[in-house]
PDB file of N, CA and C in Angstrom:
ATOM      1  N   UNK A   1      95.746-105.555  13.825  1.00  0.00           N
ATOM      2  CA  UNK A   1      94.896-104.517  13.288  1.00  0.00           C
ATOM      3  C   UNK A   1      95.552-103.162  13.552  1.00  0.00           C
ATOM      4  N   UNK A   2      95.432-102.427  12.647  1.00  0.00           N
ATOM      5  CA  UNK A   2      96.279-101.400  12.254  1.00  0.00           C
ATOM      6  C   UNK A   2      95.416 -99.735  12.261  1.00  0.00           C
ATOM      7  N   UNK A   3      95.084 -98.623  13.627  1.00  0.00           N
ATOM      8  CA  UNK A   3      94.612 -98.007  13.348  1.00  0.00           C
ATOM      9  C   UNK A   3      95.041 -96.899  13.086  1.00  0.00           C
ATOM     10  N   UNK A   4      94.749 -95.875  12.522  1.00  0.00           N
ATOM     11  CA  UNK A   4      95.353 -94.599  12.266  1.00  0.00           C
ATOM     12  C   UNK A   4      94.229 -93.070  12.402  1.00  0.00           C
ATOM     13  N   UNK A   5      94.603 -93.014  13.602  1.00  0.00           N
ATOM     14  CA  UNK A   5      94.095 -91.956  14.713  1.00  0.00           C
ATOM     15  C   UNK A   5      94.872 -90.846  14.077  1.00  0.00           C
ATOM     16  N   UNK A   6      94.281 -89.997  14.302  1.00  0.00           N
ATOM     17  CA  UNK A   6      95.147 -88.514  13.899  1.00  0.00           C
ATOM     18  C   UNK A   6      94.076 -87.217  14.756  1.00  0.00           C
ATOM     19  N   UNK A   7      95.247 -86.556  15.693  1.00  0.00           N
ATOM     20  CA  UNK A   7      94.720 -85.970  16.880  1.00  0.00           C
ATOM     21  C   UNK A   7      95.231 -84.271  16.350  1.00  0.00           C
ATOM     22  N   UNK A   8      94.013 -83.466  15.565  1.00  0.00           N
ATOM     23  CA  UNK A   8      94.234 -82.376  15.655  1.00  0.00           C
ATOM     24  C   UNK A   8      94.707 -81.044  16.552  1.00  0.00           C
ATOM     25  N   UNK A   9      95.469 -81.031  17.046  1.00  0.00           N
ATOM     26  CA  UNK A   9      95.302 -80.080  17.928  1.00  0.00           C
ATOM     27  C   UNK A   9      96.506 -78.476  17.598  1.00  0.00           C
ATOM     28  N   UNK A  10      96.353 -77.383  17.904  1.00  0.00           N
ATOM     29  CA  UNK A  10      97.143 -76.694  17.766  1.00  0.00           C
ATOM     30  C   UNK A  10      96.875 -75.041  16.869  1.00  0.00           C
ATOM     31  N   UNK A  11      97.196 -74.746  16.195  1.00  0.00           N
ATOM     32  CA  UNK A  11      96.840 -73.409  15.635  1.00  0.00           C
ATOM     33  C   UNK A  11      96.454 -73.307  14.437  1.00  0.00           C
ATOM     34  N   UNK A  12      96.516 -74.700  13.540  1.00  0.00           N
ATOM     35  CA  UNK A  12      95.417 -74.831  12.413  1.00  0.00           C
ATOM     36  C   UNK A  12      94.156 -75.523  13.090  1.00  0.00           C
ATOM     37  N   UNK A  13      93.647 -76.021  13.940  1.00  0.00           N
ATOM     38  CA  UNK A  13      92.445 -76.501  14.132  1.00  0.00           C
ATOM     39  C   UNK A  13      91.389 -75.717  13.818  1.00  0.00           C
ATOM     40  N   UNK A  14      90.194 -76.098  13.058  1.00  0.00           N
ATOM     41  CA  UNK A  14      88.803 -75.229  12.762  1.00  0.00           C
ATOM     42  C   UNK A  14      88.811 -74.568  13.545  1.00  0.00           C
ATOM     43  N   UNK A  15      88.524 -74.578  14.672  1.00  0.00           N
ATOM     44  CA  UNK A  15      87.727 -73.853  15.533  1.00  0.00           C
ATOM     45  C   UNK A  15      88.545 -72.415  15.584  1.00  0.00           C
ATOM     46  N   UNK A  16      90.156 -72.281  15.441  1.00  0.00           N
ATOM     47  CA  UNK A  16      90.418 -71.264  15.846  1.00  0.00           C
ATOM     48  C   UNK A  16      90.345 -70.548  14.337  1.00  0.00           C
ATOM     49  N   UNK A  17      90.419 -71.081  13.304  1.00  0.00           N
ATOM     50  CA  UNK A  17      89.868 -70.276  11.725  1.00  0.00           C
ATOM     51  C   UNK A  17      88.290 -70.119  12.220  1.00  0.00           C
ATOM     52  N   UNK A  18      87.540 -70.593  12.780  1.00  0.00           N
ATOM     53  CA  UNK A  18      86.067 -70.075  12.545  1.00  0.00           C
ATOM     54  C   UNK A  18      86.421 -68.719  13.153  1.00  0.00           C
ATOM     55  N   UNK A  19      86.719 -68.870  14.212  1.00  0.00           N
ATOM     56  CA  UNK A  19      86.784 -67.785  15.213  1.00  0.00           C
ATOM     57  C   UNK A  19      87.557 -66.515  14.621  1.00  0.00           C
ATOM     58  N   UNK A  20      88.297 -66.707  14.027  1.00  0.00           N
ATOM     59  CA  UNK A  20      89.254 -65.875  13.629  1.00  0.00           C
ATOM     60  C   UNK A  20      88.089 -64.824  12.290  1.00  0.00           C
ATOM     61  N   UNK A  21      87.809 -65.673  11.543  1.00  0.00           N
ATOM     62  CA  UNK A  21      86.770 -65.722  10.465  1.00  0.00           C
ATOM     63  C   UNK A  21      85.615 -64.668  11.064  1.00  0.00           C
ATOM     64  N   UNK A  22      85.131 -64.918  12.046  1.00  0.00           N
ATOM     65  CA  UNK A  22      84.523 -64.296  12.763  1.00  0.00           C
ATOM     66  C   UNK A  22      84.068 -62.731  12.821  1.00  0.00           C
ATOM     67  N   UNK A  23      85.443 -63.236  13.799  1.00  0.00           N
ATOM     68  CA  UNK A  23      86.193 -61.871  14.011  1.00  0.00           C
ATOM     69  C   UNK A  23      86.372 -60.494  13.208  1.00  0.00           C
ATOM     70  N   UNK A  24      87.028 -61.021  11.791  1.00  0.00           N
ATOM     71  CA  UNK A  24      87.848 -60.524  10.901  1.00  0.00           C
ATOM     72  C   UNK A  24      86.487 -59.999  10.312  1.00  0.00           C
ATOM     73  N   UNK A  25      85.229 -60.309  10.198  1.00  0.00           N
ATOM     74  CA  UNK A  25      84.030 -60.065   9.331  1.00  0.00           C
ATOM     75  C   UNK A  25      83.637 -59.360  10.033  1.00  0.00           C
ATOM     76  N   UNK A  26      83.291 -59.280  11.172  1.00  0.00           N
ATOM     77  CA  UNK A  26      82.648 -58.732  12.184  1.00  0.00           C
ATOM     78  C   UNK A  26      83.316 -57.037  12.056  1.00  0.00           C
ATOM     79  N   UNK A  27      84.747 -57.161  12.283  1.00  0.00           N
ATOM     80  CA  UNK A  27      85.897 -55.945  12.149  1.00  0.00           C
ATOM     81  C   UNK A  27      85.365 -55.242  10.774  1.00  0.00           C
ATOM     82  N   UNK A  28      85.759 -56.334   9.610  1.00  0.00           N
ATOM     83  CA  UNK A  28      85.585 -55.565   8.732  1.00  0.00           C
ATOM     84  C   UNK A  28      83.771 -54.651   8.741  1.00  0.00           C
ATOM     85  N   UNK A  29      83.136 -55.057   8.593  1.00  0.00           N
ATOM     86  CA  UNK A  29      81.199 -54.467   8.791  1.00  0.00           C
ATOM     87  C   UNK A  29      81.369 -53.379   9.720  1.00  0.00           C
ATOM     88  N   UNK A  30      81.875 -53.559  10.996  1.00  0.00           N
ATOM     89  CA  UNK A  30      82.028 -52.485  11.850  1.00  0.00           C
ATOM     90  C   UNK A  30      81.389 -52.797  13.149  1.00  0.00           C
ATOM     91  N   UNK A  31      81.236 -54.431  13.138  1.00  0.00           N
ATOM     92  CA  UNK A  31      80.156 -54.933  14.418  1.00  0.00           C
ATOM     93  C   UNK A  31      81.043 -55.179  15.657  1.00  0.00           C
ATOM     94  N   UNK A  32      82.016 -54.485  15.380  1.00  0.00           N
ATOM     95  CA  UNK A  32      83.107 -54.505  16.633  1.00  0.00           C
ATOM     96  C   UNK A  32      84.324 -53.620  16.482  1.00  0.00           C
ATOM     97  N   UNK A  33      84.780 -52.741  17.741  1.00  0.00           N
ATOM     98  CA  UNK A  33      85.782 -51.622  17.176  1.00  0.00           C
ATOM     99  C   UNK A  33      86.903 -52.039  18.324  1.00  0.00           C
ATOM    100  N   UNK A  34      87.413 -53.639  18.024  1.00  0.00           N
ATOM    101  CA  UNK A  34      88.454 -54.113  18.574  1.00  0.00           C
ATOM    102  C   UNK A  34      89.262 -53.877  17.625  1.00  0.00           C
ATOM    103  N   UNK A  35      91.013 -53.741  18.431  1.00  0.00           N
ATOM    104  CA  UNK A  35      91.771 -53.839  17.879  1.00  0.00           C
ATOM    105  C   UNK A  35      92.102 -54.589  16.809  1.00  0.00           C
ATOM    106  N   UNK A  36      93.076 -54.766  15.853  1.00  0.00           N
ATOM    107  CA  UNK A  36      93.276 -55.712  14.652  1.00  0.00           C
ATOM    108  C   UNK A  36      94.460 -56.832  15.721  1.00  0.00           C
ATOM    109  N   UNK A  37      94.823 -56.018  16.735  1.00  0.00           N
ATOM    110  CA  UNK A  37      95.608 -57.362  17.338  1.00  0.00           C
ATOM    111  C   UNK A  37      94.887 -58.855  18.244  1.00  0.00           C
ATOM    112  N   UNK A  38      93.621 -57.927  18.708  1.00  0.00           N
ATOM    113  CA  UNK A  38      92.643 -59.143  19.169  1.00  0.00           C
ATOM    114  C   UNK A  38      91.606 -59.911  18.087  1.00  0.00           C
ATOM    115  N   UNK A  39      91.192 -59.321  16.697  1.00  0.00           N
ATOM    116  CA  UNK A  39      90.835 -59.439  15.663  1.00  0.00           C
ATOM    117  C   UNK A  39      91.597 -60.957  15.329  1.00  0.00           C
ATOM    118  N   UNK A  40      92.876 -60.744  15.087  1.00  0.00           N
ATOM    119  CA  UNK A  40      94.195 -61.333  15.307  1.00  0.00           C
ATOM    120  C   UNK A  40      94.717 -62.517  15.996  1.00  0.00           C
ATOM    121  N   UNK A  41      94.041 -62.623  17.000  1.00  0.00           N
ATOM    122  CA  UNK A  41      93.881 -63.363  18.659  1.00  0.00           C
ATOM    123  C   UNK A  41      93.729 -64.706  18.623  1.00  0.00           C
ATOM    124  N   UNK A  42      92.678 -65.161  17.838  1.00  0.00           N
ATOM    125  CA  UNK A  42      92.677 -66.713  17.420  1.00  0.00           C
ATOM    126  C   UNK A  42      94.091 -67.261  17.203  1.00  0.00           C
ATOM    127  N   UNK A  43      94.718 -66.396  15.990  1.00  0.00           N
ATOM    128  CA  UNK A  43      95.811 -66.920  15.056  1.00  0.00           C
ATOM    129  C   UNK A  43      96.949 -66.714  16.035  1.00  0.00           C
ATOM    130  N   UNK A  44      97.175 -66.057  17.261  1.00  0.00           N
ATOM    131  CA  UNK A  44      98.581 -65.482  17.325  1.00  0.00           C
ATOM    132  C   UNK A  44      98.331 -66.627  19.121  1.00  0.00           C
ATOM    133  N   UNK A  45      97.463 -66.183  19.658  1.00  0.00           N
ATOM    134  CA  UNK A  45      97.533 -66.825  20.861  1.00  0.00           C
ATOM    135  C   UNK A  45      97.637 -68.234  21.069  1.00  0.00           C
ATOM    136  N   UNK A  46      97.265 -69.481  19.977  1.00  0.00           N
ATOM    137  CA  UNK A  46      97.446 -70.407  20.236  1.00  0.00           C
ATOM    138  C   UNK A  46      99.064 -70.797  19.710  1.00  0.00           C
ATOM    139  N   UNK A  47      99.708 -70.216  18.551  1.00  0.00           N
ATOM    140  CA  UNK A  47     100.659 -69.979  18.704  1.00  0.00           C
ATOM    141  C   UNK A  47     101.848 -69.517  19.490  1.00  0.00           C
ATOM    142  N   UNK A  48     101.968 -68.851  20.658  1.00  0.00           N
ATOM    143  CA  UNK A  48     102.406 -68.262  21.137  1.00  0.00           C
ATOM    144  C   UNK A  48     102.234 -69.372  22.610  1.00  0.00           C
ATOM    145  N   UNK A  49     100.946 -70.088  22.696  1.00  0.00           N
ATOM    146  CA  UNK A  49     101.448 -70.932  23.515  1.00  0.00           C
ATOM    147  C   UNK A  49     101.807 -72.056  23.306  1.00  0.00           C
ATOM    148  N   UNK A  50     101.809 -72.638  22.169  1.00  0.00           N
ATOM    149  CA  UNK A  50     102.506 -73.965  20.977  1.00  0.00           C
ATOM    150  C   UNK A  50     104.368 -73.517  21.383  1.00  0.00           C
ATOM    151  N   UNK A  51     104.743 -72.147  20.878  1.00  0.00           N
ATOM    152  CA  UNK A  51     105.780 -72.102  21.176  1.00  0.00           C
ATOM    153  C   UNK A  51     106.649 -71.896  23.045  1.00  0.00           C
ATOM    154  N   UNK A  52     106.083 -71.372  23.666  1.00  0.00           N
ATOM    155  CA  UNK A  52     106.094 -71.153  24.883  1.00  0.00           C
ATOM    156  C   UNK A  52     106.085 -72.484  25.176  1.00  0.00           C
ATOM    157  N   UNK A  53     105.258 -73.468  25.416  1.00  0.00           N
ATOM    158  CA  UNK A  53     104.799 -75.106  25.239  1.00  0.00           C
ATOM    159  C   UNK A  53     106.591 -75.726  25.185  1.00  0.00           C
ATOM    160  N   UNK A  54     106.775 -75.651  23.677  1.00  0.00           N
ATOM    161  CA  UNK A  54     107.860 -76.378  22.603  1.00  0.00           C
ATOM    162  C   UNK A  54     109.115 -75.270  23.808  1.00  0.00           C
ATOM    163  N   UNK A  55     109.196 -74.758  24.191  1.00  0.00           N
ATOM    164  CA  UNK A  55     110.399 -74.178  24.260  1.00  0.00           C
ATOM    165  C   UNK A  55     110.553 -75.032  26.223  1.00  0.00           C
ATOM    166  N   UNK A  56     109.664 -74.812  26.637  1.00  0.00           N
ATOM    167  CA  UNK A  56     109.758 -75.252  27.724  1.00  0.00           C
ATOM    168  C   UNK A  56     110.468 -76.840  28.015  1.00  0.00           C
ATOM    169  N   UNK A  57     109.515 -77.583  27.138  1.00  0.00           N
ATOM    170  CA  UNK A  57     109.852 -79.224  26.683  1.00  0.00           C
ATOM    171  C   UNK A  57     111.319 -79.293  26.286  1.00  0.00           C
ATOM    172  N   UNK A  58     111.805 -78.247  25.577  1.00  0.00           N
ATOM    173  CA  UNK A  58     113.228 -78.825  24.601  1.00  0.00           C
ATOM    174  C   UNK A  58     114.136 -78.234  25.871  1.00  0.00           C
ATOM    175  N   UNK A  59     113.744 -76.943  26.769  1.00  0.00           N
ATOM    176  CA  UNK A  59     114.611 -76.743  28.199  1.00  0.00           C
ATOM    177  C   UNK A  59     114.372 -77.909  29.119  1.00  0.00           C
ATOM    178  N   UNK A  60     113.431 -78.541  29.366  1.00  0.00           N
ATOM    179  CA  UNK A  60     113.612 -80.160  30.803  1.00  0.00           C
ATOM    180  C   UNK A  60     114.645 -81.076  29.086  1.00  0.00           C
ATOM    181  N   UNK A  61     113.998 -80.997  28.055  1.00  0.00           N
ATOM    182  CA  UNK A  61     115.173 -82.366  27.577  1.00  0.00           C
ATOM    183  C   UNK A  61     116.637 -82.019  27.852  1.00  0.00           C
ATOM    184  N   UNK A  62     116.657 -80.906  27.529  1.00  0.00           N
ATOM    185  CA  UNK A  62     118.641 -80.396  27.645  1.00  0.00           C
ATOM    186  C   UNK A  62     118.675 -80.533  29.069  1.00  0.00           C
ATOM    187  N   UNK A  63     118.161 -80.039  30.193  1.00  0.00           N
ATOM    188  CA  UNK A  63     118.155 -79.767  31.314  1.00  0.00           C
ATOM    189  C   UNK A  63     118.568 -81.347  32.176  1.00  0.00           C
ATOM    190  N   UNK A  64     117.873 -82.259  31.777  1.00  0.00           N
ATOM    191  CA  UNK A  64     117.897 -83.540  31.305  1.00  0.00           C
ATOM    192  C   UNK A  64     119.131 -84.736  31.361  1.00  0.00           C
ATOM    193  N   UNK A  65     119.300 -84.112  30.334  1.00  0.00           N
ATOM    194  CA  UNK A  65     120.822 -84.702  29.648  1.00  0.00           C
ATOM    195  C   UNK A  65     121.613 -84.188  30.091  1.00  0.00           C
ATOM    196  N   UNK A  66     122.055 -82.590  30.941  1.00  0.00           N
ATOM    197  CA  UNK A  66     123.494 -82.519  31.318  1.00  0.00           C
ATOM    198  C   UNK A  66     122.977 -82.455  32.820  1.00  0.00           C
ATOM    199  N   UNK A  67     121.919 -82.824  32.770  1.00  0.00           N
ATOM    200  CA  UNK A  67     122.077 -83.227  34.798  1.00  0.00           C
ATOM    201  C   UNK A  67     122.931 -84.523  35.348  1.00  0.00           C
TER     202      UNK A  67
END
């Protein structure tokens, strides 16, 4: 038996578009006089640790291999 699981996780997941969505409505109306970089914040921060994440992993694989 053959299942096919599929594990969202990362910087398209809903939750960080709701949030972002949010945000961005909220900014635009005027129901908040945050920056456009925390406005922003959903989209850039889970990114930023996806890559931080990915960069760390691919330094122990090399790190790794010429030990």
């Amino acid at each position: 038996m053959e299942t096919n699981e599929k594990i969202n996780i990362g910087c398209a997941s809903p939750i960080w578009i709701v949030v972002f969505l949010a945000f961005f409505i909220a900014k635009i109306f005027g129901y908040i006089d945050w920056s456009w970089w925390w406005v922003f914040s959903p989209i850039w921060i889970p990114a930023v640790l996806s890559a931080i994440i990915f960069i760390i992993l691919i330094g122990l694989k090399l790190w790794a291999l010429w030990k």
